[in-house]
C-alpha atoms as a PDB file:
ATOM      1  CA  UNK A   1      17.490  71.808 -51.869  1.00  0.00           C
ATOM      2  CA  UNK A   2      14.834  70.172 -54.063  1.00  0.00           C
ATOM      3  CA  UNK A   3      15.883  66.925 -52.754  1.00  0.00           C
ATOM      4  CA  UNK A   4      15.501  68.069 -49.142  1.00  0.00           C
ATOM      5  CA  UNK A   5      11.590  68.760 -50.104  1.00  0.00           C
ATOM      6  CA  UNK A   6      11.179  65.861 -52.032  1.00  0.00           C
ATOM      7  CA  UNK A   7      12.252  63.790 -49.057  1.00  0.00           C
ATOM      8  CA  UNK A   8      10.436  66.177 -46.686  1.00  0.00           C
ATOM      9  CA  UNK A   9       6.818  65.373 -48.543  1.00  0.00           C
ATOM     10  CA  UNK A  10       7.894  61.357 -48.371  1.00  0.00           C
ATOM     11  CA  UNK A  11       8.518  61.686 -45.010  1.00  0.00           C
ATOM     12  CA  UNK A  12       5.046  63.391 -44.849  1.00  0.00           C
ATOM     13  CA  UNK A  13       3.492  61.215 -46.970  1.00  0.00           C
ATOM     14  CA  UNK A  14       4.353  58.189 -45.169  1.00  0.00           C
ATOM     15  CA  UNK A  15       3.843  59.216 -41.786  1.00  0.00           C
ATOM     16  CA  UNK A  16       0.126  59.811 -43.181  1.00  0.00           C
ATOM     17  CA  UNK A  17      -0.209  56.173 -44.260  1.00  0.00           C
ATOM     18  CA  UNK A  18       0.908  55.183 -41.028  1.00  0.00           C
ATOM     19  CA  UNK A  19      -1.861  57.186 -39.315  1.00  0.00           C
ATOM     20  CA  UNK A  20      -5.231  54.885 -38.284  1.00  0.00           C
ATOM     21  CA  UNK A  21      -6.968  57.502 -36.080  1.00  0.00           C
ATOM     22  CA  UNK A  22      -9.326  59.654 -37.979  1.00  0.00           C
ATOM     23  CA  UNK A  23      -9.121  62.471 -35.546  1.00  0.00           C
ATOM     24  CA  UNK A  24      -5.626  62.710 -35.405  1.00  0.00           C
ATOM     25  CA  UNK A  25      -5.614  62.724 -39.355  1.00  0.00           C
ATOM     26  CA  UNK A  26      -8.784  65.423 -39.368  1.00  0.00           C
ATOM     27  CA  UNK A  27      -6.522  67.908 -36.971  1.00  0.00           C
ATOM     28  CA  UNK A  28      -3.703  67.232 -39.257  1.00  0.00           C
ATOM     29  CA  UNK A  29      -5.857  68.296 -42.154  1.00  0.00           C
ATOM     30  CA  UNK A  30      -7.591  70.840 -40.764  1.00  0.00           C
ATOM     31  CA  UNK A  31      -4.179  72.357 -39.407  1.00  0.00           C
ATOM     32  CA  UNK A  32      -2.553  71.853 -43.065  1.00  0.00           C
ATOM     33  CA  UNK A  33      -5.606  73.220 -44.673  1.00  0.00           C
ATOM     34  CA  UNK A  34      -5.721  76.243 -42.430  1.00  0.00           C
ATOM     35  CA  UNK A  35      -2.279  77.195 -42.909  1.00  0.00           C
ATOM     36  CA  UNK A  36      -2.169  76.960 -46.612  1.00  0.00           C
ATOM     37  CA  UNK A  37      -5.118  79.053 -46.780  1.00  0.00           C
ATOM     38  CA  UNK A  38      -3.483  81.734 -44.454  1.00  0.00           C
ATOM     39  CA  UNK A  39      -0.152  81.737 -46.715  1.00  0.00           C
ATOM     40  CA  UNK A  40      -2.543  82.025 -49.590  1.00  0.00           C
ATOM     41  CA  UNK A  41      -3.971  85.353 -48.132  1.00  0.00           C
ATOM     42  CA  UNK A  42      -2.628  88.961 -48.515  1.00  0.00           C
ATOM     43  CA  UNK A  43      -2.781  90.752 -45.525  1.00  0.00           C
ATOM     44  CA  UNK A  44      -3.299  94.100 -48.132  1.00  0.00           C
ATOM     45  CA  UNK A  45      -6.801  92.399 -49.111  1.00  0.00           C
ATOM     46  CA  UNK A  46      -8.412  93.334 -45.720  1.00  0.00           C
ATOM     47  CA  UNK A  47      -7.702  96.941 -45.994  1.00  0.00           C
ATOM     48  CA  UNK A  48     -10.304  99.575 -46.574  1.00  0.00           C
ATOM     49  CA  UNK A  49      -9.565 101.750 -49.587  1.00  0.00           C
ATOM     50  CA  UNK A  50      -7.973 104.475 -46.721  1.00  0.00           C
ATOM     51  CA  UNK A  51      -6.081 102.406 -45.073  1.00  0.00           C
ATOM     52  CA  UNK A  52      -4.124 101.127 -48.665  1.00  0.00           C
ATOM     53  CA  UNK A  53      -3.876 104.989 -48.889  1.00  0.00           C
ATOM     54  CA  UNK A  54      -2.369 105.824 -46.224  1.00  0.00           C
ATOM     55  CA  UNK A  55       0.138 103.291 -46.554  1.00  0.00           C
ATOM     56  CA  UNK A  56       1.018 104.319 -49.644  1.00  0.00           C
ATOM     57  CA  UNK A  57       1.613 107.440 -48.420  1.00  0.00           C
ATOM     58  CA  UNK A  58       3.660 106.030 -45.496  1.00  0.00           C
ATOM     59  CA  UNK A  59       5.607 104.487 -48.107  1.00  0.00           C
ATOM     60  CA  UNK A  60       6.042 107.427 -49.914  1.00  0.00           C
ATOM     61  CA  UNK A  61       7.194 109.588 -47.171  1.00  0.00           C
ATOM     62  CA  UNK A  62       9.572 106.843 -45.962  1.00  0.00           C
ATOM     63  CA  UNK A  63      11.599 107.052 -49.332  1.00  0.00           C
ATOM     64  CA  UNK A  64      12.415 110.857 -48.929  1.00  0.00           C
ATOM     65  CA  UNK A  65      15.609 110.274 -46.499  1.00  0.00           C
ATOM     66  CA  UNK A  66      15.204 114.530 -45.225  1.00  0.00           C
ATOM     67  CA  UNK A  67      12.042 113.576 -43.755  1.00  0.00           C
ATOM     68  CA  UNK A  68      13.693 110.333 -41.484  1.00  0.00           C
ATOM     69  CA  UNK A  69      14.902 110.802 -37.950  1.00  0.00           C
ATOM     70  CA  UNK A  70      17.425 108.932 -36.701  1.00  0.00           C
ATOM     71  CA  UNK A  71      17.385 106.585 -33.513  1.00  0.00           C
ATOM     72  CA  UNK A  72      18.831 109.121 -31.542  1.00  0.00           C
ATOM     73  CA  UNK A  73      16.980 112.043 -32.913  1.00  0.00           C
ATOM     74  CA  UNK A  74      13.516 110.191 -31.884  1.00  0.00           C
ATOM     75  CA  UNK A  75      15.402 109.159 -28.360  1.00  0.00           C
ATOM     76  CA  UNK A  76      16.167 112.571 -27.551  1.00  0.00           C
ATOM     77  CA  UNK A  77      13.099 113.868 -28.152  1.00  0.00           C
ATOM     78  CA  UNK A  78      11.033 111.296 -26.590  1.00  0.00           C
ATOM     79  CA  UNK A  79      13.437 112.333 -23.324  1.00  0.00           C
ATOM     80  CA  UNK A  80      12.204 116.251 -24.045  1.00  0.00           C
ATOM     81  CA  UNK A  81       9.034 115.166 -23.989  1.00  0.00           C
ATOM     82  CA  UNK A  82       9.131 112.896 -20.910  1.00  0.00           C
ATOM     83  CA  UNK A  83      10.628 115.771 -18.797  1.00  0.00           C
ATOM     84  CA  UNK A  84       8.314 118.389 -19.782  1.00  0.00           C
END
């Protein structure tokens, strides 16, 4: 597997040095950059102090196996509901 990257980033690498047009090589950047930055980011940094509370409350509630309906629980009623 560690070979596979290593040849991966050669690959990269070289198809880089082969590049001559700067815009092509700015988009490539920019793209790179972007994405690296995204992976970087933890999509439980842009929650409000409520929101991370309420999830951990979702989590909690999602542990206690009494309180989860099945598929066909939640199927049946949705049919109740949609006849009423």
């Amino acid at each position: 597997m560690q070979t596979d990257l290593v040849v991966l980033k050669n690959n990269f690498h070289q198809l880089i040095d082969n590049l001559n047009d700067i815009q092509v090589l700015e988009t490539l950047y920019k793209l790179v950059s972007s994405f690296q930055r995204e992976q970087a980011t933890d999509i439980l940094d842009d929650l409000t102090l409520p929101q991370q509370q309420r999830l951990q409350q979702s989590l909690q509630q999602s542990e206690n196996l009494a309180s989860l309906h099945t598929h066909d629980n939640v199927k049946h009623e949705i049919q109740q509901w949609l006849t009423q």
